[in-house]
C-alpha atoms as a PDB file:
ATOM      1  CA  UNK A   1    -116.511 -96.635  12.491  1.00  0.00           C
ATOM      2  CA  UNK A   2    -114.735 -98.929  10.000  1.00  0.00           C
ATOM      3  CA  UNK A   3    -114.276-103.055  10.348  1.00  0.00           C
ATOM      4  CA  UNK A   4    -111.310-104.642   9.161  1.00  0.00           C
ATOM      5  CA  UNK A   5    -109.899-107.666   9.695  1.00  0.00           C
ATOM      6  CA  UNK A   6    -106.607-109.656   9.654  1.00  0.00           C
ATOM      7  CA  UNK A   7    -106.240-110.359   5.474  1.00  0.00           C
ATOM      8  CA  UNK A   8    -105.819-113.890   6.089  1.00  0.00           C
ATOM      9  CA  UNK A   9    -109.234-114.194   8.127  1.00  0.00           C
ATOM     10  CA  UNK A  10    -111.348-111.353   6.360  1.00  0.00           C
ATOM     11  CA  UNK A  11    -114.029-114.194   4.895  1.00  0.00           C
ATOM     12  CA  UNK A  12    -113.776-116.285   8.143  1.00  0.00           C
ATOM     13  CA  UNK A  13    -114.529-113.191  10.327  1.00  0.00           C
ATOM     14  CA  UNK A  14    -117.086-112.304   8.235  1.00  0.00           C
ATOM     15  CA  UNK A  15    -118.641-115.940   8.168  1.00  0.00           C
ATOM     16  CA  UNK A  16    -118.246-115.527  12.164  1.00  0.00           C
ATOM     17  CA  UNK A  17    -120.361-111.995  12.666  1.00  0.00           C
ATOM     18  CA  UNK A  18    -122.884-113.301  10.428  1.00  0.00           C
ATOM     19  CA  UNK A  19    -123.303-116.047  12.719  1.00  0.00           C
ATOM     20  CA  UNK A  20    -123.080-114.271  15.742  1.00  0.00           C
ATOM     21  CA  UNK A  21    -123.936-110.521  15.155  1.00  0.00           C
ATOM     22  CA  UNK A  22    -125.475-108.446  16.417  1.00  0.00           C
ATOM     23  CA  UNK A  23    -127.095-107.085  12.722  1.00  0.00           C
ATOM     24  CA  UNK A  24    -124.591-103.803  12.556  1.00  0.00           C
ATOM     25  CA  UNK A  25    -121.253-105.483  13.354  1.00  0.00           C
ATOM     26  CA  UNK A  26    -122.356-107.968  10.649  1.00  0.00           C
ATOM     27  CA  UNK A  27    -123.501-105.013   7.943  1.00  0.00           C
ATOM     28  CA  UNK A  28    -120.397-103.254   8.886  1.00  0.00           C
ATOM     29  CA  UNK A  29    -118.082-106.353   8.565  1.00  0.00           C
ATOM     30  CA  UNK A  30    -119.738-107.378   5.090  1.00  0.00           C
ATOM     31  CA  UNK A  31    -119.539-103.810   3.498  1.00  0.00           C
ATOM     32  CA  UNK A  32    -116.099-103.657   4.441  1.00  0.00           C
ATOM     33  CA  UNK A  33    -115.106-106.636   3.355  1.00  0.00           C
ATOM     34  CA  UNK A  34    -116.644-106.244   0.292  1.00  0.00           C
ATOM     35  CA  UNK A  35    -115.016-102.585  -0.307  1.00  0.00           C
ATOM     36  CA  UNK A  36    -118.615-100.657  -1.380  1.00  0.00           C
ATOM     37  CA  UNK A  37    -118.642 -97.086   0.198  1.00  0.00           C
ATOM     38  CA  UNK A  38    -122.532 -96.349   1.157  1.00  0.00           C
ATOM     39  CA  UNK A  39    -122.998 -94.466  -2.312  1.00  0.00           C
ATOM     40  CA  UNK A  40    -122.326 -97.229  -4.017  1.00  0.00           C
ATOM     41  CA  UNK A  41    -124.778 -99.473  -2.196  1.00  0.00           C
ATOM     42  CA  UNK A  42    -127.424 -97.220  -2.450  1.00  0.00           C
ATOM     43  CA  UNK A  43    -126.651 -96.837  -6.178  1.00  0.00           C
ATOM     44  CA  UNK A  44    -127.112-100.872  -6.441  1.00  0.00           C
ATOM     45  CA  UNK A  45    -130.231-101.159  -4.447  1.00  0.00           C
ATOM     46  CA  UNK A  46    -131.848 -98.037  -6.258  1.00  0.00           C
ATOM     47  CA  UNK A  47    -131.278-100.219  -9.394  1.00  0.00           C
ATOM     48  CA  UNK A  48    -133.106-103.109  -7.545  1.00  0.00           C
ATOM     49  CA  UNK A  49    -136.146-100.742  -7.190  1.00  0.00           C
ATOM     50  CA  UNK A  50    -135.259-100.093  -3.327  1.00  0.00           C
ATOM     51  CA  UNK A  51    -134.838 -97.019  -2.574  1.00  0.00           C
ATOM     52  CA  UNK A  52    -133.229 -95.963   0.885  1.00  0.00           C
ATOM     53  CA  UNK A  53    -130.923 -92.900   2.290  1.00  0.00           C
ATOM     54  CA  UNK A  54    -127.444 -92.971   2.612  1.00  0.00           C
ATOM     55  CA  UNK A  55    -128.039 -91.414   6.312  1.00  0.00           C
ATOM     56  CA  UNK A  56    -130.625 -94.401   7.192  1.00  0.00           C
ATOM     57  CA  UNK A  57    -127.717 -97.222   5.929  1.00  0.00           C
ATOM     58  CA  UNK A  58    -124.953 -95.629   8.147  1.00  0.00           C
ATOM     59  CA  UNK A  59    -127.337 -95.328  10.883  1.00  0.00           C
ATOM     60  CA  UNK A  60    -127.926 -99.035  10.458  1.00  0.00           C
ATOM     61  CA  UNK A  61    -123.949-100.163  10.318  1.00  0.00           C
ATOM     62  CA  UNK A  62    -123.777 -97.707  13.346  1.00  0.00           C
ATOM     63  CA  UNK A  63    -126.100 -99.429  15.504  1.00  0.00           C
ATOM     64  CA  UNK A  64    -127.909 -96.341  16.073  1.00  0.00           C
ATOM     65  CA  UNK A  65    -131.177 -97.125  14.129  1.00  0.00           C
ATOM     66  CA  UNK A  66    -132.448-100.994  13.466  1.00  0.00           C
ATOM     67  CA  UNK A  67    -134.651-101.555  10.018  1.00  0.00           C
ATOM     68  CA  UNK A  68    -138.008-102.345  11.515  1.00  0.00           C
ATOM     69  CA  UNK A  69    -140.735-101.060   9.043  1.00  0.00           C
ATOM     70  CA  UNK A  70    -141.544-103.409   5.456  1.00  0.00           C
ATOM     71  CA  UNK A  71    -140.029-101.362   3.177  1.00  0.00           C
ATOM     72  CA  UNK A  72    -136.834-101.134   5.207  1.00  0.00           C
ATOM     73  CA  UNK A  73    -136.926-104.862   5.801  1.00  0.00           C
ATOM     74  CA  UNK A  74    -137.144-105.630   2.054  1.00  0.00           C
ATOM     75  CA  UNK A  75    -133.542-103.224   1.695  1.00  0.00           C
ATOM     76  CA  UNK A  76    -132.209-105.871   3.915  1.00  0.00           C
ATOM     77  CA  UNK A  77    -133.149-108.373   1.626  1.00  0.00           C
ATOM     78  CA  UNK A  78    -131.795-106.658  -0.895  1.00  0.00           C
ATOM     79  CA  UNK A  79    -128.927-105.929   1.101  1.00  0.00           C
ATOM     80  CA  UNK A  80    -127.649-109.313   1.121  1.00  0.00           C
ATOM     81  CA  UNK A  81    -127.747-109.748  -2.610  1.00  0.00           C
ATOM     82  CA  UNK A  82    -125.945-106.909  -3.128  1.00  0.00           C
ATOM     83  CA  UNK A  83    -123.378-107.767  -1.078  1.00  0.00           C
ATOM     84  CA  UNK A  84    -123.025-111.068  -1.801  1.00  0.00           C
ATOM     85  CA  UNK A  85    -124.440-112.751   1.355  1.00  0.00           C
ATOM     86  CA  UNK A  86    -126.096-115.483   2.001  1.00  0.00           C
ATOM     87  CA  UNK A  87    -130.139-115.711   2.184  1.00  0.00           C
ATOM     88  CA  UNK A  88    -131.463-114.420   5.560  1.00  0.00           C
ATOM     89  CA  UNK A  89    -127.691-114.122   6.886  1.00  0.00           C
ATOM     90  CA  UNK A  90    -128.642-109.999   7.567  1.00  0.00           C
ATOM     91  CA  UNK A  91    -132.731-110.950   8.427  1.00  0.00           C
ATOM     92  CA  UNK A  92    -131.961-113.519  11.017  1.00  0.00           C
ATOM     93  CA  UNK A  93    -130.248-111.215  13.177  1.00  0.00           C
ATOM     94  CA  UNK A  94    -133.022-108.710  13.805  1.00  0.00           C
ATOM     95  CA  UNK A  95    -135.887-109.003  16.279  1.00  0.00           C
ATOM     96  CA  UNK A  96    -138.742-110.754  14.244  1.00  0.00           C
ATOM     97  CA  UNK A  97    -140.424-108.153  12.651  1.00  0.00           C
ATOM     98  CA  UNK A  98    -137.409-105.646  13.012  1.00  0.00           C
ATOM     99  CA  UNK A  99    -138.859-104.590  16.529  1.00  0.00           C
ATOM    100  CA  UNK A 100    -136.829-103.509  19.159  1.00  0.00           C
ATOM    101  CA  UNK A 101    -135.232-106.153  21.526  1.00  0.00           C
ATOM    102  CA  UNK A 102    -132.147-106.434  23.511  1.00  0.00           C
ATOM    103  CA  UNK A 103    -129.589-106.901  20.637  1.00  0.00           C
ATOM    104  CA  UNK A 104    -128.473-103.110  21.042  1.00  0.00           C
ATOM    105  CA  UNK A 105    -127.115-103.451  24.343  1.00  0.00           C
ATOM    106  CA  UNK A 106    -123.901-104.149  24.850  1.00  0.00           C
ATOM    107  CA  UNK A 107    -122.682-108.245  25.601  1.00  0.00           C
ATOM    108  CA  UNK A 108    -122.353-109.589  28.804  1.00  0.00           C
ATOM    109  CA  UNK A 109    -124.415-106.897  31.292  1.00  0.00           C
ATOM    110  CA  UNK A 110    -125.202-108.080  35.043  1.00  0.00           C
ATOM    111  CA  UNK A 111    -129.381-107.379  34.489  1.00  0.00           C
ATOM    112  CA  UNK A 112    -129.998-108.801  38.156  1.00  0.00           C
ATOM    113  CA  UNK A 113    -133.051-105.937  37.407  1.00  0.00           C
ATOM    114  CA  UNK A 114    -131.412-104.107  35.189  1.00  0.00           C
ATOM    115  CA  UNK A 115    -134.437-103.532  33.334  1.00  0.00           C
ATOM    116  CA  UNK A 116    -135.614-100.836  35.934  1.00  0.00           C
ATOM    117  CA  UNK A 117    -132.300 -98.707  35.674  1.00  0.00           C
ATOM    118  CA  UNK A 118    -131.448 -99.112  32.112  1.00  0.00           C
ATOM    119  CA  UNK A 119    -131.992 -95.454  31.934  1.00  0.00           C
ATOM    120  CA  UNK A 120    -129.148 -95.030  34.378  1.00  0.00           C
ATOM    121  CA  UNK A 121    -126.897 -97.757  33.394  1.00  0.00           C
ATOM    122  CA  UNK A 122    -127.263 -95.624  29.685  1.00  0.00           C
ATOM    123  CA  UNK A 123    -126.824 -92.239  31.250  1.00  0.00           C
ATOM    124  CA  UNK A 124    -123.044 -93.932  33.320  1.00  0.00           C
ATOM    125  CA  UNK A 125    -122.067 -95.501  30.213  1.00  0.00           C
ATOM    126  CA  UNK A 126    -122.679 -91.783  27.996  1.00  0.00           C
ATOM    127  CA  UNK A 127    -120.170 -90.300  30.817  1.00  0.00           C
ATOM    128  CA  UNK A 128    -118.009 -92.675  29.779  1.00  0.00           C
ATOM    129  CA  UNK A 129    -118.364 -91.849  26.195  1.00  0.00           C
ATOM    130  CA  UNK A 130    -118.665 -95.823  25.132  1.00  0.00           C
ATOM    131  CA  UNK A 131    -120.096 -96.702  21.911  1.00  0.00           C
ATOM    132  CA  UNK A 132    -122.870 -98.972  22.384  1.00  0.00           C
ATOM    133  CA  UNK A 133    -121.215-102.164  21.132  1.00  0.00           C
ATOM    134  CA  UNK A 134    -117.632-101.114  22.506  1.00  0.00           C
ATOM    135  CA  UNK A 135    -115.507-102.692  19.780  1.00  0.00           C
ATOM    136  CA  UNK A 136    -116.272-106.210  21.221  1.00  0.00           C
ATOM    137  CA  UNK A 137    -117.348-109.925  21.064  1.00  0.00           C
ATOM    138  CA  UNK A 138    -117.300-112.105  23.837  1.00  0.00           C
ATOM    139  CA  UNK A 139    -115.442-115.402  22.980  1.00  0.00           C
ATOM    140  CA  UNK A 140    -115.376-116.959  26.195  1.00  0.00           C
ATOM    141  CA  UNK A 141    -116.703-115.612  30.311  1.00  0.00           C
ATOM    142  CA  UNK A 142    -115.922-117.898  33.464  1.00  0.00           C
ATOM    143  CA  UNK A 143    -117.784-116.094  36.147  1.00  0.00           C
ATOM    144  CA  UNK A 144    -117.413-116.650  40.045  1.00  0.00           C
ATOM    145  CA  UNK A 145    -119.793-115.492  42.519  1.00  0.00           C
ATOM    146  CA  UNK A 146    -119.333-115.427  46.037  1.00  0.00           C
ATOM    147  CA  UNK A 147    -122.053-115.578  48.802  1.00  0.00           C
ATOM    148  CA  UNK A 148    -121.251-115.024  52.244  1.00  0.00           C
ATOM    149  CA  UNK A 149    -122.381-116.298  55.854  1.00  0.00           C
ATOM    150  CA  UNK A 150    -124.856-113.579  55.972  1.00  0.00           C
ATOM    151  CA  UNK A 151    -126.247-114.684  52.788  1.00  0.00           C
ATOM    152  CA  UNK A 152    -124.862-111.520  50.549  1.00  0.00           C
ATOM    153  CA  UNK A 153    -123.174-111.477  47.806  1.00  0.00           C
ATOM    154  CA  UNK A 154    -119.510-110.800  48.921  1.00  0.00           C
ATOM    155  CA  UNK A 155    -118.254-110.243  45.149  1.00  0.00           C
ATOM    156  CA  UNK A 156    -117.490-111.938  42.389  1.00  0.00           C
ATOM    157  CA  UNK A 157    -114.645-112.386  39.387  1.00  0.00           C
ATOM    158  CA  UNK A 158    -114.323-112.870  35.885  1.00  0.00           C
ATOM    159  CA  UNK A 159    -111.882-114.362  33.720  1.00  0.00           C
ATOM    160  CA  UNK A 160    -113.133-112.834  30.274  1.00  0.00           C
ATOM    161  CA  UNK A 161    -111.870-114.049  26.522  1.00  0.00           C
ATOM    162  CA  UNK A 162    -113.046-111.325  24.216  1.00  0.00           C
ATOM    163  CA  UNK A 163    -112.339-110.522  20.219  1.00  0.00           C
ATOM    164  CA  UNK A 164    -111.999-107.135  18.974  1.00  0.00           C
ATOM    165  CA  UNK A 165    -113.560-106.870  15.358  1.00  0.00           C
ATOM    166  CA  UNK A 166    -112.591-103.103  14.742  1.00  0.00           C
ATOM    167  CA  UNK A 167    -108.862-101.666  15.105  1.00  0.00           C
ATOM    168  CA  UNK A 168    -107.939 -99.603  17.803  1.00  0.00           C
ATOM    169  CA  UNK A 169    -110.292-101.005  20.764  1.00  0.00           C
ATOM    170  CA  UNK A 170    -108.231-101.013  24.722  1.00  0.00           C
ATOM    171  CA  UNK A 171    -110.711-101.093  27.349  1.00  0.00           C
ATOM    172  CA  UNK A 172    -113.840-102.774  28.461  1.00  0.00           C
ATOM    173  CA  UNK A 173    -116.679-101.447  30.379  1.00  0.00           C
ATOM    174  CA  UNK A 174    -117.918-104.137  33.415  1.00  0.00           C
ATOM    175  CA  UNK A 175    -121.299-103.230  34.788  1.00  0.00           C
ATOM    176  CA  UNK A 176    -121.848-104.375  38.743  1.00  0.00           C
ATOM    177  CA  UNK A 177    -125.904-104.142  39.786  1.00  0.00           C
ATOM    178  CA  UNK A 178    -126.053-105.313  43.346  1.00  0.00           C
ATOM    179  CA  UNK A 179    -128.934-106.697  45.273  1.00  0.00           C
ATOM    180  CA  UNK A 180    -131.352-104.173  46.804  1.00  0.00           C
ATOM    181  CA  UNK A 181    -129.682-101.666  49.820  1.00  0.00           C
ATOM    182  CA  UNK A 182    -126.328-102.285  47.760  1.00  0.00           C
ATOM    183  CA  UNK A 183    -124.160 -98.704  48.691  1.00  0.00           C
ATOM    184  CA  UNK A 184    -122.132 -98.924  44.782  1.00  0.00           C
ATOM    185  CA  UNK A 185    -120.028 -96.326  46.597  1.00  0.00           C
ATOM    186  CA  UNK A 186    -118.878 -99.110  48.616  1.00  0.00           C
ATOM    187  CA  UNK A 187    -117.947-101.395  46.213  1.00  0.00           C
ATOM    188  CA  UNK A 188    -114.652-102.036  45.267  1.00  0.00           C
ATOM    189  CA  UNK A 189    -113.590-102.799  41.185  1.00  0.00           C
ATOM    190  CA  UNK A 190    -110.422-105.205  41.004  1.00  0.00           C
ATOM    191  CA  UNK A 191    -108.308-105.404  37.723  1.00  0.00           C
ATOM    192  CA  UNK A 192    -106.341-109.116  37.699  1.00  0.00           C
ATOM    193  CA  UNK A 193    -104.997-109.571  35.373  1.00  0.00           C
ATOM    194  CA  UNK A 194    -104.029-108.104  31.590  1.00  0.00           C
ATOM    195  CA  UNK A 195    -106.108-104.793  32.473  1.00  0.00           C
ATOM    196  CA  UNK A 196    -105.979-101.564  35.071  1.00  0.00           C
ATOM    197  CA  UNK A 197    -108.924-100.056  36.049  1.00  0.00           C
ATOM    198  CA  UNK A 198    -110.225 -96.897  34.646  1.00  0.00           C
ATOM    199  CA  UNK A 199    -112.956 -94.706  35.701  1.00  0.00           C
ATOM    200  CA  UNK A 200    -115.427 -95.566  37.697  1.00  0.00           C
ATOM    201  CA  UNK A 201    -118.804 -94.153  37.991  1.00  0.00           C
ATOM    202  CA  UNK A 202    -122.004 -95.115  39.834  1.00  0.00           C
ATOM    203  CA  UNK A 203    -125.972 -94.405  40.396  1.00  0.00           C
ATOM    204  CA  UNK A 204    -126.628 -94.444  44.457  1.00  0.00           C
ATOM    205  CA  UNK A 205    -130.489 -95.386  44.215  1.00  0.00           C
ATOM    206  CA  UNK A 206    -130.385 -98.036  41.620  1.00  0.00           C
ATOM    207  CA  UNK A 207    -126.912 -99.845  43.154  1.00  0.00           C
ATOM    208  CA  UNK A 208    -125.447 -99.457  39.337  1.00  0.00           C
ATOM    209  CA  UNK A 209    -121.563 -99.590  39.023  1.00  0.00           C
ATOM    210  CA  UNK A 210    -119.797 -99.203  35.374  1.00  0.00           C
ATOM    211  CA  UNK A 211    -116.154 -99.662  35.878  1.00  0.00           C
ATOM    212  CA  UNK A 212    -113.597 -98.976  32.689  1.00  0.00           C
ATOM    213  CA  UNK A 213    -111.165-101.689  32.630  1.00  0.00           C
ATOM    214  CA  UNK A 214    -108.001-100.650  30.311  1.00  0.00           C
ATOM    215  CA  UNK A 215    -106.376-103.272  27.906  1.00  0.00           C
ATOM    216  CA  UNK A 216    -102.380-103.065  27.811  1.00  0.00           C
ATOM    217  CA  UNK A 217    -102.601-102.182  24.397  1.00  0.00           C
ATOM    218  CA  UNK A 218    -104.778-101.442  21.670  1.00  0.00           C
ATOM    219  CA  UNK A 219    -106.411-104.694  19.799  1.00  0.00           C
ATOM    220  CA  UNK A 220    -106.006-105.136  16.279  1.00  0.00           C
ATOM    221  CA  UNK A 221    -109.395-106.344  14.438  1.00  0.00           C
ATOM    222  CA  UNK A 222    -109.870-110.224  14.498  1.00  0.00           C
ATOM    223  CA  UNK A 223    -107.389-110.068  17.563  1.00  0.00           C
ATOM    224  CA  UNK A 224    -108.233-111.977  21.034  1.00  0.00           C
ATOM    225  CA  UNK A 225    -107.589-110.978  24.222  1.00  0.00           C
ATOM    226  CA  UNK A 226    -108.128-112.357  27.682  1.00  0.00           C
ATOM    227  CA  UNK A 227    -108.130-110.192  31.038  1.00  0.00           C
ATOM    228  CA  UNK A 228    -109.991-110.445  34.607  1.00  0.00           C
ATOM    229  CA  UNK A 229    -111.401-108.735  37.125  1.00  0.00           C
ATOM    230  CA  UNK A 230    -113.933-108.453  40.159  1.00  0.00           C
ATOM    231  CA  UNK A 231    -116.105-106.349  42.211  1.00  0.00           C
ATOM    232  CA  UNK A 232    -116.286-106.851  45.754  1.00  0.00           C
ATOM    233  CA  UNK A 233    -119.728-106.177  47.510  1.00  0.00           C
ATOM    234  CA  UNK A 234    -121.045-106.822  50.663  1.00  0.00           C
ATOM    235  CA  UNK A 235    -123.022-103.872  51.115  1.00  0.00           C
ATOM    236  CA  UNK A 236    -126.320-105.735  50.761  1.00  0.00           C
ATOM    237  CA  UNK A 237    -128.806-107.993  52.050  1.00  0.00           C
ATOM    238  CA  UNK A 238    -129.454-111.554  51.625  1.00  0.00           C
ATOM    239  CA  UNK A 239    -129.231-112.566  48.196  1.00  0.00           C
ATOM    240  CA  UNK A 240    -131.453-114.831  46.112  1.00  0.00           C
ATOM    241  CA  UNK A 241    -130.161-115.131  42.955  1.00  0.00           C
ATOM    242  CA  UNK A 242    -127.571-113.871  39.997  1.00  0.00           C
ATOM    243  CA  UNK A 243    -128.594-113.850  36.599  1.00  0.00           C
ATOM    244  CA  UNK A 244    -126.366-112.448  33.597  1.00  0.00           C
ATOM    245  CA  UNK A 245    -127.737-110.530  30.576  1.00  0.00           C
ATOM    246  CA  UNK A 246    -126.410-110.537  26.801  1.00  0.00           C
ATOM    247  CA  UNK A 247    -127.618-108.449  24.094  1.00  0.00           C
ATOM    248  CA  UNK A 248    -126.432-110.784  21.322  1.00  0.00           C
ATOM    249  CA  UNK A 249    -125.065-113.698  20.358  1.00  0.00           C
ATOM    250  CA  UNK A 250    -121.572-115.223  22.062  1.00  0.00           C
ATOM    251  CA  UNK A 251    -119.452-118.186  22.897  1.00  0.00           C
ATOM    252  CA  UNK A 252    -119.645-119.928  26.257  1.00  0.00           C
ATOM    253  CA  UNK A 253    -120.472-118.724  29.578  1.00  0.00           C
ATOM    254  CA  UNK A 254    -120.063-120.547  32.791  1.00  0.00           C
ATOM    255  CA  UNK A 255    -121.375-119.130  35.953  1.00  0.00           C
ATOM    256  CA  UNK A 256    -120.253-120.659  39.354  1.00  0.00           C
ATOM    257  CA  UNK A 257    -121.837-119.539  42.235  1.00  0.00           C
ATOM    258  CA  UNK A 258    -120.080-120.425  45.864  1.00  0.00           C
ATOM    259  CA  UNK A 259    -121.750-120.806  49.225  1.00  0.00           C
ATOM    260  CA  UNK A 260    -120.797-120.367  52.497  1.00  0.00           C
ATOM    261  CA  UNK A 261    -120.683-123.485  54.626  1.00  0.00           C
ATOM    262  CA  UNK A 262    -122.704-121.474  57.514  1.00  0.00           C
ATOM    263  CA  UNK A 263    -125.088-120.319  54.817  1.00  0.00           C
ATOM    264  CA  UNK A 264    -126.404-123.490  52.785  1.00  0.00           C
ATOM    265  CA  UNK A 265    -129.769-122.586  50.457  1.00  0.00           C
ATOM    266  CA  UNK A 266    -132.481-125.449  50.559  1.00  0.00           C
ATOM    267  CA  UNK A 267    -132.760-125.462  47.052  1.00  0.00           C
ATOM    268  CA  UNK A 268    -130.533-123.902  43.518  1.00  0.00           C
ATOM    269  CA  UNK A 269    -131.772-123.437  39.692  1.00  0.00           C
ATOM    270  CA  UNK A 270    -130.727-122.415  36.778  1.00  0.00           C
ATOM    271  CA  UNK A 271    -132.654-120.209  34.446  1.00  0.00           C
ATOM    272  CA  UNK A 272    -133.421-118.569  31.197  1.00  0.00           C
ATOM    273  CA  UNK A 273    -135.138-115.334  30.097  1.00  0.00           C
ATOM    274  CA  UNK A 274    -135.793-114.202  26.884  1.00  0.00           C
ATOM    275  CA  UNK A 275    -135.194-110.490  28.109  1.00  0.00           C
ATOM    276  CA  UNK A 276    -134.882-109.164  31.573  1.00  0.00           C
ATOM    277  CA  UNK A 277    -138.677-108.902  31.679  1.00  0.00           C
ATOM    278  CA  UNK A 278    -139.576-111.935  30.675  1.00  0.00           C
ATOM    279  CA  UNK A 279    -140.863-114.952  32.272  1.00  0.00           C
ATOM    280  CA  UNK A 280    -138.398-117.127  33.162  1.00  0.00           C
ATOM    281  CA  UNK A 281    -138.201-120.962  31.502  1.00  0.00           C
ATOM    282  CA  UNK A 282    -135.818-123.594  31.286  1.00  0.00           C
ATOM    283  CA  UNK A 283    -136.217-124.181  35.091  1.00  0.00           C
ATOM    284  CA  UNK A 284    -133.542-127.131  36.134  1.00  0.00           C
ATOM    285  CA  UNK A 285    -132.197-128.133  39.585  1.00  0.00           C
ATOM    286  CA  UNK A 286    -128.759-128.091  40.200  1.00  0.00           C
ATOM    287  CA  UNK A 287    -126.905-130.028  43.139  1.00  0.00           C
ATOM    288  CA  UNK A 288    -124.396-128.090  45.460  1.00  0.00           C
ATOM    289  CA  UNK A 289    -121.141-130.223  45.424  1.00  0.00           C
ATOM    290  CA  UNK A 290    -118.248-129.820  47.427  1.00  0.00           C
ATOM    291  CA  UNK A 291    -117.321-128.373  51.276  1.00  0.00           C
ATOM    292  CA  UNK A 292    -118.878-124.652  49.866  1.00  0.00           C
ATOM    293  CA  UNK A 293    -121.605-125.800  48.118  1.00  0.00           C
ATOM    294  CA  UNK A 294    -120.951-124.653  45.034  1.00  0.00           C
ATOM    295  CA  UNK A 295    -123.443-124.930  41.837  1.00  0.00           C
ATOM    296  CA  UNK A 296    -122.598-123.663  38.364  1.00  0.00           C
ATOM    297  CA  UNK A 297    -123.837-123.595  34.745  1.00  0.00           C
ATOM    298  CA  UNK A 298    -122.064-123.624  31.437  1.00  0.00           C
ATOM    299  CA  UNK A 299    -123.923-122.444  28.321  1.00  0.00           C
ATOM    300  CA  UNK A 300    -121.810-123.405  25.288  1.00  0.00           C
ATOM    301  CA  UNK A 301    -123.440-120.823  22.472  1.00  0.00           C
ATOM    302  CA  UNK A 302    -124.967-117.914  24.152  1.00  0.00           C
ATOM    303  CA  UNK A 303    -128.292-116.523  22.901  1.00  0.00           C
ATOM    304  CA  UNK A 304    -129.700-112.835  23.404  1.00  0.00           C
ATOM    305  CA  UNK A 305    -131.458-113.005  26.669  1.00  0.00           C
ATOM    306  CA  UNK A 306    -130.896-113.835  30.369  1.00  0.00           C
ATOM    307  CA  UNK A 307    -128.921-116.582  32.150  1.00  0.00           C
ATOM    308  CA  UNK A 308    -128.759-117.001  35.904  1.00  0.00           C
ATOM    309  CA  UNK A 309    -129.081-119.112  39.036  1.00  0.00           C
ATOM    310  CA  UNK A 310    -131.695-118.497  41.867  1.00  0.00           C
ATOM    311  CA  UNK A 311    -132.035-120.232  45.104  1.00  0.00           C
ATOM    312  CA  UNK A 312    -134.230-120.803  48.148  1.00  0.00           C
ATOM    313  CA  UNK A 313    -132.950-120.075  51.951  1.00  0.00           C
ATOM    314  CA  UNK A 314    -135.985-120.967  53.510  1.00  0.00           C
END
């Protein structure tokens, strides 16, 4: 799968994957951009005493393998010399020691748990025949949750700015976990605006949803496009929190959760997690304002990890 970019913004596009990954959109972008088929680059790094397979490097702009042993590591570092990259620029966007982490996954997944049915959500998304980074980065996601007098999550909607940095991309995948007895079969997927919805397929026991939401047209590389959506719920029991996952780097995110003047929590925070797993840190109170009670969070540079909001009823 090639990169390109609009001629007048190849370098800044470049500049901007390097900055915000994850590591294969950025190898992919640079090797593009600087016009060296794989042969050639393995031709330069040979001659730098590194020697590594043609397979392994398209693997790697692929997204289907990650460097993670020494020897790969030090191709990386050779990597960026021969394409003319800055120190570290290719390094400091794998795991620390090239180990495994969330960066694979897709941006901008609901976890709420996700980390128990990731073997589902992966087995929905395959049906749907998505490549694992789908063509996009998220520029911008205003997301508003909705809780209900019986303290479930009614739904929620998105307003979503995203940037396409291969040719050809029209639709999005949106992933809907609900809270615990959630029937997905229930659920209903709303396209707003700029988008129709797709297919839609779903995993009973885990509550997992993956809804295909089709662009009005094909995006070029470098283009933007905004287009929203919801989900509406209410096939579960009282909810406690929702927390958003991203598997690399983004722009901003604001989450805005609404409550129900019959159903007031004592008590709201916002989050972090440095996967799904993870303990959670960055623990801060926020204070319902207005008639509904509403509470909300903005994170201006997303990081790889978890964001959310959690509350207490009783």
């Amino acid at each position: 799968m090639g990169y390109a970019a609009h001629p007048a913004h190849t370098e800044a596009e470049l500049a901007q994957v390097l900055h915000t990954g994850p590591f294969h959109v950025a190898l992919r972008a640079a090797l593009a951009v600087r016009g060296l088929p794989l042969q050639r680059v393995q031709h330069h790094l040979a001659h730098r005493g590194v020697k590594v397979g043609v397979t392994s490097l398209s693997y790697w702009q692929q997204g289907a393998r990650r460097p993670q042993r020494p020897e790969s590591l030090r191709a990386v570092r050779a990597l960026e010399e021969v394409l003319q990259l800055p120190g570290n620029s290719l390094l400091r966007l794998l795991p620390e020691g090239g180990a495994p982490s969330d960066r694979g996954r897709p941006a901008a997944r609901s976890y709420r748990s996700l980390a128990g049915a990731s073997g589902v959500l992966e087995r929905l998304l395959a049906a749907l025949d998505q490549p694992a980074d789908g063509g996009l980065h998220t520029v911008g996601h205003h997301e508003r949750v909705r809780i209900g007098a019986g303290r479930e999550l009614l739904g929620r909607d998105s307003q979503h700015v995203v940037r396409a940095y291969r040719d050809g991309v029209d639709r999005c995948l949106a992933v809907h976990q609900g809270d615990p007895g959630c029937d997905p079969a229930r659920v209903t997927v709303r396209a707003t605006e700029n988008c129709r919805t797709g297919r839609v397929r779903y995993d009973r026991a885990s509550g997992v949803l993956v809804a295909e939401l089709l662009f009005d047209a094909g995006l070029r590389a470098g283009e933007t496009y905004l287009f929203g959506y919801g989900f509406e719920d209410g096939t579960a029991g009282p909810s406690g929190e929702y927390a958003r996952g991203f598997g690399f780097a983004g722009g901003q995110y604001v989450l805005q959760v609404r409550f129900d003047e019959a159903a007031l929590p004592l008590r709201c925070r916002r989050f972090v997690q440095a996967s799904a797993g993870a303990a959670r840190t960055g623990r801060a109170d926020l204070t319902p304002n207005g008639r509904h009670g509403t509470v909300h969070l903005v994170e201006q540079d997303v990081r790889p990890g978890v964001l959310g909001i959690d509350w207490d009823w009783d």
